[in-house]
C-alpha atoms as a PDB file:
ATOM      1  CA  UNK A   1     -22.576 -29.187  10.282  1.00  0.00           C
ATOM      2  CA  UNK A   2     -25.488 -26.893  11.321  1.00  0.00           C
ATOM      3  CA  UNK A   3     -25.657 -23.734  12.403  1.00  0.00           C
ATOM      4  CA  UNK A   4     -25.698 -23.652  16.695  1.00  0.00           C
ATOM      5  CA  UNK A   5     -28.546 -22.919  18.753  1.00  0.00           C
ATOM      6  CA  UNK A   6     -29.175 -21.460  21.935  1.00  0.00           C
ATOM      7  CA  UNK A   7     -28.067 -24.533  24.065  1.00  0.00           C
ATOM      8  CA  UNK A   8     -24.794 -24.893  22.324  1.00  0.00           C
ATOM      9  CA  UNK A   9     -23.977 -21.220  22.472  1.00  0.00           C
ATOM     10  CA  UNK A  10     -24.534 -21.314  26.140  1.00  0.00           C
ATOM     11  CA  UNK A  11     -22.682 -24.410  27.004  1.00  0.00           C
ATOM     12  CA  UNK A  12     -19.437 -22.567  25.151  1.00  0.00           C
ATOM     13  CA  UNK A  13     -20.216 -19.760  27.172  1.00  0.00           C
ATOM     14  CA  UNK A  14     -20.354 -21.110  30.763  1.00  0.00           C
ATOM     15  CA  UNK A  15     -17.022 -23.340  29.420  1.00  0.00           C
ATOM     16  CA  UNK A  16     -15.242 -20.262  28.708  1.00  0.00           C
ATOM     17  CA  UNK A  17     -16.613 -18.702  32.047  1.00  0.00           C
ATOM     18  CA  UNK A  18     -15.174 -21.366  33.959  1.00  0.00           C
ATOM     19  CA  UNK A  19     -11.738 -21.553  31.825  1.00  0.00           C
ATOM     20  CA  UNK A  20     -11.049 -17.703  31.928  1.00  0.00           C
ATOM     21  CA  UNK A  21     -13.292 -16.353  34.991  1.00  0.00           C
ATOM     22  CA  UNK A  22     -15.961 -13.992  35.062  1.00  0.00           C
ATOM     23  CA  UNK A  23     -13.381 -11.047  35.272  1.00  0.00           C
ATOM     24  CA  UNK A  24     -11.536 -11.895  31.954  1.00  0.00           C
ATOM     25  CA  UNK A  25     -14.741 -12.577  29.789  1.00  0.00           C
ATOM     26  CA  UNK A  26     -15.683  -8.722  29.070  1.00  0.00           C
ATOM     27  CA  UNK A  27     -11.690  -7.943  28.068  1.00  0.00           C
ATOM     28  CA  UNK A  28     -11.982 -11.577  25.760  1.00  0.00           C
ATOM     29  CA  UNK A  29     -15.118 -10.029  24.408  1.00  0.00           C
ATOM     30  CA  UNK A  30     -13.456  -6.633  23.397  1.00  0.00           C
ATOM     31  CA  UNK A  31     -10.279  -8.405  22.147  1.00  0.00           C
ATOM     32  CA  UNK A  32     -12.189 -10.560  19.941  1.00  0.00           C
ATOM     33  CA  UNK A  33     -14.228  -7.433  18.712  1.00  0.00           C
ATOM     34  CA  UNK A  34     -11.071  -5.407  17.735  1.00  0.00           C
ATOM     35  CA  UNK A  35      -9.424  -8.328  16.257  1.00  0.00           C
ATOM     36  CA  UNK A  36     -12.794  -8.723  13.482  1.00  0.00           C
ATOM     37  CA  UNK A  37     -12.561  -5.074  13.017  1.00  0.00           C
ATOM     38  CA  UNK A  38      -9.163  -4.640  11.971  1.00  0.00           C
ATOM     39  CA  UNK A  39      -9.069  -7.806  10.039  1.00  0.00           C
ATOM     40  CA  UNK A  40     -12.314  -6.526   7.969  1.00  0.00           C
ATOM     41  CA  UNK A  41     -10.073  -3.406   7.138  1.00  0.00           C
ATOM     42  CA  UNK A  42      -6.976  -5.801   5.956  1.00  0.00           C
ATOM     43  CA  UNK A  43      -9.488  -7.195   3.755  1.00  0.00           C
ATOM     44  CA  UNK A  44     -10.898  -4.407   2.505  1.00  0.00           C
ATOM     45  CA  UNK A  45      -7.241  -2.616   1.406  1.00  0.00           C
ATOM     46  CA  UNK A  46      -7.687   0.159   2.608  1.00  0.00           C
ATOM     47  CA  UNK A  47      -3.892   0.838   3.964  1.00  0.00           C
ATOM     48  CA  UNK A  48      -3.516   4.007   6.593  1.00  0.00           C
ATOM     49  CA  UNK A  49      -0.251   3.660   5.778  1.00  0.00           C
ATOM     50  CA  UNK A  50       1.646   4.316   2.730  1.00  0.00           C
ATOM     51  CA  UNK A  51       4.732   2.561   2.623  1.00  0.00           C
ATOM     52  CA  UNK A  52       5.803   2.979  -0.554  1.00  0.00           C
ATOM     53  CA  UNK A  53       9.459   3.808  -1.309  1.00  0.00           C
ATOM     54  CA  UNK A  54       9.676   7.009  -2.842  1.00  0.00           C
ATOM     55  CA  UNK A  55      12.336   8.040  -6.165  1.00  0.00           C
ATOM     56  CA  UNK A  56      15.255  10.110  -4.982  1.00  0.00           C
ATOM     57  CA  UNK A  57      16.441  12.448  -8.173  1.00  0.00           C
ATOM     58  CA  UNK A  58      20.311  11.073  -8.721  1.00  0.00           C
ATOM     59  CA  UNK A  59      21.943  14.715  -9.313  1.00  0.00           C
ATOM     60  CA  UNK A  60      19.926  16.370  -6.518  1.00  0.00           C
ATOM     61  CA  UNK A  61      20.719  13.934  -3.305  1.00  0.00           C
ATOM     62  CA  UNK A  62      23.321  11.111  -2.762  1.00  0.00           C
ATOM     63  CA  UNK A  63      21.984   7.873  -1.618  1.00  0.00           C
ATOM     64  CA  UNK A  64      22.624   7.609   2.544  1.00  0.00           C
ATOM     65  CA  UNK A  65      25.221   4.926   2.162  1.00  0.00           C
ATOM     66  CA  UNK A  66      27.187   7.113  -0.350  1.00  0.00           C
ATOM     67  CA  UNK A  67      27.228   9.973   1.408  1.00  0.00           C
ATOM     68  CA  UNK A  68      28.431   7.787   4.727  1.00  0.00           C
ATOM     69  CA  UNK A  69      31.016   6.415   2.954  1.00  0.00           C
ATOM     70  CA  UNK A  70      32.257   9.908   1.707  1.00  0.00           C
ATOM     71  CA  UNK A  71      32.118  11.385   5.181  1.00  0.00           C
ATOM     72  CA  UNK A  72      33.911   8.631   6.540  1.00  0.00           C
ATOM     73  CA  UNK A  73      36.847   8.723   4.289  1.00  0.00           C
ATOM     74  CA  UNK A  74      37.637  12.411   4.293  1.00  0.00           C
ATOM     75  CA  UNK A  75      37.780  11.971   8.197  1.00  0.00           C
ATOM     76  CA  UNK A  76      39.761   8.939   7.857  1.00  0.00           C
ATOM     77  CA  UNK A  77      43.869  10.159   7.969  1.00  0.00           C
ATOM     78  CA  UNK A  78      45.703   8.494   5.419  1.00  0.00           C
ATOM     79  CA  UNK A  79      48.808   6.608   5.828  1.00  0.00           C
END
């Protein structure tokens, strides 16, 4: 396969101007833009995010379930 010249470019333009309309092709356009931009950042690892779980100290802080379970039996009457 070669690379595409001018005459195939423009035959896969006026094919997706006819599919999508003249109206859709600018918002296609800016889709497709943002979609290579943020997959060049996924590739690059650069994370915005940490999500990393982070070490509770054990005498400091029960774990949430614990400390549900707790609560819920010294509100539970017993029989």
């Amino acid at each position: 396969m070669g690379n595409l010249g001018f005459g195939e470019l423009l035959l896969i333009f006026l094919v997706v101007l006819l599919v999508f309309g003249a109206s859709k092709v600018p918002q296609l356009g800016d889709a497709l833009g943002r979609g290579i931009r943020n997959f060049k950042r996924s590739m690059s690892g650069d994370d915005a995010i940490d999500v990393t779980p982070k070490k509770i100290d054990e005498g400091s802080q029960q774990p949430p379930a614990a400390a549900d379970k707790s609560a819920q039996a010294a509100t539970t009457p017993k029989k």
